[in-house]
Protein backbone atom coordinates (compact mmCIF):
# COMPACT_ATOMS: atom_id res chain seq x y z
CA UNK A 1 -19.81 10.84 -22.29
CA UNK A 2 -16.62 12.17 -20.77
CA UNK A 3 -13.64 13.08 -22.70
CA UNK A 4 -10.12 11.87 -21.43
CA UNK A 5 -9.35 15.30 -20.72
CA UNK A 6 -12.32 15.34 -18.33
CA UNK A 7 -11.48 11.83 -17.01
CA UNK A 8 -7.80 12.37 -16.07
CA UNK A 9 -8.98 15.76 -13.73
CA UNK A 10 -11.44 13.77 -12.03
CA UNK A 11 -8.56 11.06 -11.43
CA UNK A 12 -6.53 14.06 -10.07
CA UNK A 13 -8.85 15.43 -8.22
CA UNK A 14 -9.61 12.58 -6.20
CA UNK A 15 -6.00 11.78 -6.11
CA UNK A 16 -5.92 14.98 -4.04
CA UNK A 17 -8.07 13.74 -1.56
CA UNK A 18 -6.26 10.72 -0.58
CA UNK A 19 -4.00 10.54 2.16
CA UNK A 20 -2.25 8.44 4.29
CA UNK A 21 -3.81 8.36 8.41
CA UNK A 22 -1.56 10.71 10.57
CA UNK A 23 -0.06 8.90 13.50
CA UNK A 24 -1.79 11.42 15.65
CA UNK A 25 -4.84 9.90 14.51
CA UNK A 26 -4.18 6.68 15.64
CA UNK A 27 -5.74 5.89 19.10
CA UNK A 28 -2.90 5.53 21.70
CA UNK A 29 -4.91 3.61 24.09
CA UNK A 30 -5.80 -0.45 23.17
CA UNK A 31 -8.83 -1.28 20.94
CA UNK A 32 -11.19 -4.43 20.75
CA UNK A 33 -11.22 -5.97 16.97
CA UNK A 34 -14.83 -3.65 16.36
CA UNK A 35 -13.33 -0.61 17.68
CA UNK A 36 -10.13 -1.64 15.15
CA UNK A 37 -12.30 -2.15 12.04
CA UNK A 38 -14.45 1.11 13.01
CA UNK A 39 -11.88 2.84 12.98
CA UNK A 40 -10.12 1.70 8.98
CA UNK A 41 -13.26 1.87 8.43
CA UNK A 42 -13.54 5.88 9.21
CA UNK A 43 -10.19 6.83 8.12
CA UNK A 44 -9.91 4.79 4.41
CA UNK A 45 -13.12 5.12 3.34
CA UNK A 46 -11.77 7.42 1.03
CA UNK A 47 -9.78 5.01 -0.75
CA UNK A 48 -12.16 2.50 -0.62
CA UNK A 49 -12.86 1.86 -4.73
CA UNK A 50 -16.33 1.24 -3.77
CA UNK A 51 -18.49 2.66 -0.69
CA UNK A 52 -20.11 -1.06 0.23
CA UNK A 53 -16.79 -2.30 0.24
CA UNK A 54 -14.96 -2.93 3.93
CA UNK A 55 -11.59 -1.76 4.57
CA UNK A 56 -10.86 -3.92 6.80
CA UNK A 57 -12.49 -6.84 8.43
CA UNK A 58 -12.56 -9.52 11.56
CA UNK A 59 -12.13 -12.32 8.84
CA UNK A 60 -9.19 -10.44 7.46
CA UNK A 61 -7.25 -9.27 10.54
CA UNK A 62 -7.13 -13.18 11.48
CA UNK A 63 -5.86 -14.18 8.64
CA UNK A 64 -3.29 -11.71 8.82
CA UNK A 65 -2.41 -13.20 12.10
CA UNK A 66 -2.93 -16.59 10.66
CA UNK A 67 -0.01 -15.68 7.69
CA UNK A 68 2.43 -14.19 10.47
CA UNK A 69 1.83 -10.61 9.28
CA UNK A 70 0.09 -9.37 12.88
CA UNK A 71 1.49 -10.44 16.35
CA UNK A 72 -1.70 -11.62 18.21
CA UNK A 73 -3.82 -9.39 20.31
CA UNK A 74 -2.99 -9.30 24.08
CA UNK A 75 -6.03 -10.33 26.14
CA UNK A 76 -8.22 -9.57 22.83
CA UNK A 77 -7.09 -5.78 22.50
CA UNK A 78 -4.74 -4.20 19.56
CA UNK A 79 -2.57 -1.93 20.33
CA UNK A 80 -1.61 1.62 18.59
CA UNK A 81 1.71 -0.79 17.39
CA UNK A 82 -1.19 -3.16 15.46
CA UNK A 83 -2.95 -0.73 13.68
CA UNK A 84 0.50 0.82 12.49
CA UNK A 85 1.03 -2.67 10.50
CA UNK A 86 -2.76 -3.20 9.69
CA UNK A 87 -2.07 0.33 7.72
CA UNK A 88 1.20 -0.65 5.79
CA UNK A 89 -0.75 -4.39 5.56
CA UNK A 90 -3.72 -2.23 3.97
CA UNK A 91 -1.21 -0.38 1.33
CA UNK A 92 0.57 -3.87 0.09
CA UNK A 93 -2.18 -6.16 0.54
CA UNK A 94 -2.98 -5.08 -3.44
CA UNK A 95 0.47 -5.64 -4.34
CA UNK A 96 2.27 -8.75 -2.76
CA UNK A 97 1.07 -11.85 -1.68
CA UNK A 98 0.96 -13.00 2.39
CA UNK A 99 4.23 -14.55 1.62
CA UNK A 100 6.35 -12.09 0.36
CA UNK A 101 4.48 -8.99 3.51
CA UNK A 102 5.24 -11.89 5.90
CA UNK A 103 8.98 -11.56 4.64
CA UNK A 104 8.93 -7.72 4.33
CA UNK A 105 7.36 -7.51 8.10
CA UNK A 106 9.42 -10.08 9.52
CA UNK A 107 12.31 -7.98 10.40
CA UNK A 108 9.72 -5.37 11.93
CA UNK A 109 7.85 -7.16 13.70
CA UNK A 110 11.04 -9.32 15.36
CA UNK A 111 13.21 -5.92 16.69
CA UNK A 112 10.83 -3.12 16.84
CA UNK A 113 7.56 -4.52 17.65
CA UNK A 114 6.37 -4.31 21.77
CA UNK A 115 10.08 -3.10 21.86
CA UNK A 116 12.16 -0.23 23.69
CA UNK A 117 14.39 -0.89 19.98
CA UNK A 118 14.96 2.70 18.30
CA UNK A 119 13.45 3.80 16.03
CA UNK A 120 10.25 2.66 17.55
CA UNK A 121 7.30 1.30 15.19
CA UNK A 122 5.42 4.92 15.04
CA UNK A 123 8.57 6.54 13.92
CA UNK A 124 9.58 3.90 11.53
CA UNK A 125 5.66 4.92 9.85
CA UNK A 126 6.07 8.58 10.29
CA UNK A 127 9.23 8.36 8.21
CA UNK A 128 7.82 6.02 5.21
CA UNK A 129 5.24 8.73 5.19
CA UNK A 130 7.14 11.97 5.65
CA UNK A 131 7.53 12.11 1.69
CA UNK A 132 4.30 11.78 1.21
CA UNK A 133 2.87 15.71 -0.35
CA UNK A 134 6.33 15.34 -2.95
CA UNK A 135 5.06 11.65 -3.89
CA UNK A 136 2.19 12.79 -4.58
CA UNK A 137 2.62 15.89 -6.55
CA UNK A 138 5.42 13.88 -8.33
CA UNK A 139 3.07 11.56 -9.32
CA UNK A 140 0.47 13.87 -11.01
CA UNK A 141 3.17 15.09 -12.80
CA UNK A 142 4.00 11.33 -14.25
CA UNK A 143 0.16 10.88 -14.90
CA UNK A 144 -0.23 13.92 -16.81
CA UNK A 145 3.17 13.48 -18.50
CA UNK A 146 1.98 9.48 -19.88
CA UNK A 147 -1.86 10.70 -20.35
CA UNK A 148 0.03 13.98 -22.60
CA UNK A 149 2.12 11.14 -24.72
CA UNK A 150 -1.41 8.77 -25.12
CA UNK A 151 -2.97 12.42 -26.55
CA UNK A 152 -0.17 11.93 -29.37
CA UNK A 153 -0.73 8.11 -30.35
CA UNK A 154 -3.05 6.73 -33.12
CA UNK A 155 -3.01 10.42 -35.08
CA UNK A 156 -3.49 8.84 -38.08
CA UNK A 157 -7.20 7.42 -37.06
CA UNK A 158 -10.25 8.19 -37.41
CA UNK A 159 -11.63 10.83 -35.28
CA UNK A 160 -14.31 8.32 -33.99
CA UNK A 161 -11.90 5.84 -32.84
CA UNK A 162 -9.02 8.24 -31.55
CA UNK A 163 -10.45 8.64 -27.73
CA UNK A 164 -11.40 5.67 -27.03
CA UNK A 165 -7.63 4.15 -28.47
CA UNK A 166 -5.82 6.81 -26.73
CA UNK A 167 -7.50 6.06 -23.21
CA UNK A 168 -6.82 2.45 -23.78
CA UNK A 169 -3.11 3.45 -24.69
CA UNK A 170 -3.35 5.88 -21.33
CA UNK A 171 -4.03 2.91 -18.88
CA UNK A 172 -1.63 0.68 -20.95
CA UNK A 173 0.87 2.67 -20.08
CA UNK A 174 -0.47 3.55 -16.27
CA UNK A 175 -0.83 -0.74 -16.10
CA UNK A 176 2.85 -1.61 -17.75
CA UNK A 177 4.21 1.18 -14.89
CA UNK A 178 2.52 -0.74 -11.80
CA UNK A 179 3.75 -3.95 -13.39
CA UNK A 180 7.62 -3.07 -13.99
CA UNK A 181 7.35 -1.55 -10.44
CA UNK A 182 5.55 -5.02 -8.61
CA UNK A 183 8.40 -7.08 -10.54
CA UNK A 184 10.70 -4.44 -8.43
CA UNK A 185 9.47 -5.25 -5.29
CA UNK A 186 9.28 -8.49 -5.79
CA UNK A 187 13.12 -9.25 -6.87
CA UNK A 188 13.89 -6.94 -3.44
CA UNK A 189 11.73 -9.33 -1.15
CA UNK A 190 13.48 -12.51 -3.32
CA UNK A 191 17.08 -10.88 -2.48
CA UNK A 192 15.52 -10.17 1.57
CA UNK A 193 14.28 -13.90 1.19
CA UNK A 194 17.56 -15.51 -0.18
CA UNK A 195 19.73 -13.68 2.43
CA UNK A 196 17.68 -14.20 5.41
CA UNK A 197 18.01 -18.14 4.43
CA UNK A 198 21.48 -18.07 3.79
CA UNK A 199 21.99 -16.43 7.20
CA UNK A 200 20.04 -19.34 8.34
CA UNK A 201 22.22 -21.89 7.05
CA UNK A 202 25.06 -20.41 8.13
CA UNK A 203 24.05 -20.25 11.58
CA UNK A 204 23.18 -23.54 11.69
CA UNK A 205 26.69 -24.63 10.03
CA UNK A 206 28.38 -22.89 13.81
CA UNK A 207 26.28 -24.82 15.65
């Protein structure tokens, strides 16, 4: 059996070999919905948590377009703009429901989408990403900082019991960190979602 020592470099070590997709990586020319799920399916495999598990799917794209998250295709073809939301789609999919992306997005996909609008859609993503090698070597640093205070709790145990209580204190503390962060995003789509309706009603109130 591993000890949490041995777990938490494996974590980091695959940590290191996720990344996001480059923009130059994403086809400029227009793909059919196979060619679309080929290619998630070649670039986040990676990420995928298990290797039978699908990135990305026909079933899921139209729901996505269903739930307002993906303009529709144009004569059945995606363009380089779609894929660019399938990706941030794929990152908060996890995280927030259709409701609150659909609110995130909507700005988005109104002014910048299959628009001349600056900044276009593949600069808006090459910006989000730009921070992406400091993210993620200031993460590491946070992991290793909560897995060296879970190496400190339940001293007073039994040998025996300490690893096992220490890695459940580890992802305790990993799980309470997503959680405070989700309620963060989630109060920031409310205040998008209470503001967008008061605008709204205040058009409405000139008409």
């Amino acid at each position: 059996m591993k000890t949490n020592k041995e777990r938490l470099n494996d974590i980091l070590d695959r940590l290191g070999t996720i990344s996001y997709i480059k923009l130059e990586k994403i086809p400029e020319i227009d793909l059919y919905m196979d060619q679309v799920t080929s290619f998630m399916e070649e670039h986040l495999r990676k990420a995928k948590r298990n290797p039978e598990d699908k990135a990305l799917t026909k079933t899921m794209i139209n729901n996505y377009a269903k739930n307002n998250l993906l303009p529709p295709p144009v004569k059945k073809k995606y363009s380089k703009e779609h894929l660019i939301l399938l990706l941030f789609i794929y990152y908060y999919k996890n995280l927030l429901s259709f409701h609150d992306i659909e609110q995130l997005f909507r700005p988005i996909t109104e002014q910048y989408f299959n628009s001349s609008a600056e900044p276009s859609l593949s600069r808006i993503y090459e910006e989000v990403f730009s921070l992406e090698d400091q993210q993620m070597e200031r993460l590491k640093a946070d992991i290793q900082a909560k897995f060296q205070a879970s190496e400190e709790t339940f001293a007073d145990f039994p040998v025996e019991d300490q690893e096992y209580l220490q890695l459940f204190a580890f992802i305790s503390e990993l799980s309470f960190d997503v959680y405070l962060k989700k309620q963060m995003v989630e109060m920031m789509i409310d205040q998008l979602r209470e503001e967008s309706e008061a605008d709204t009603s205040e058009t409405r109130k000139k008409r």
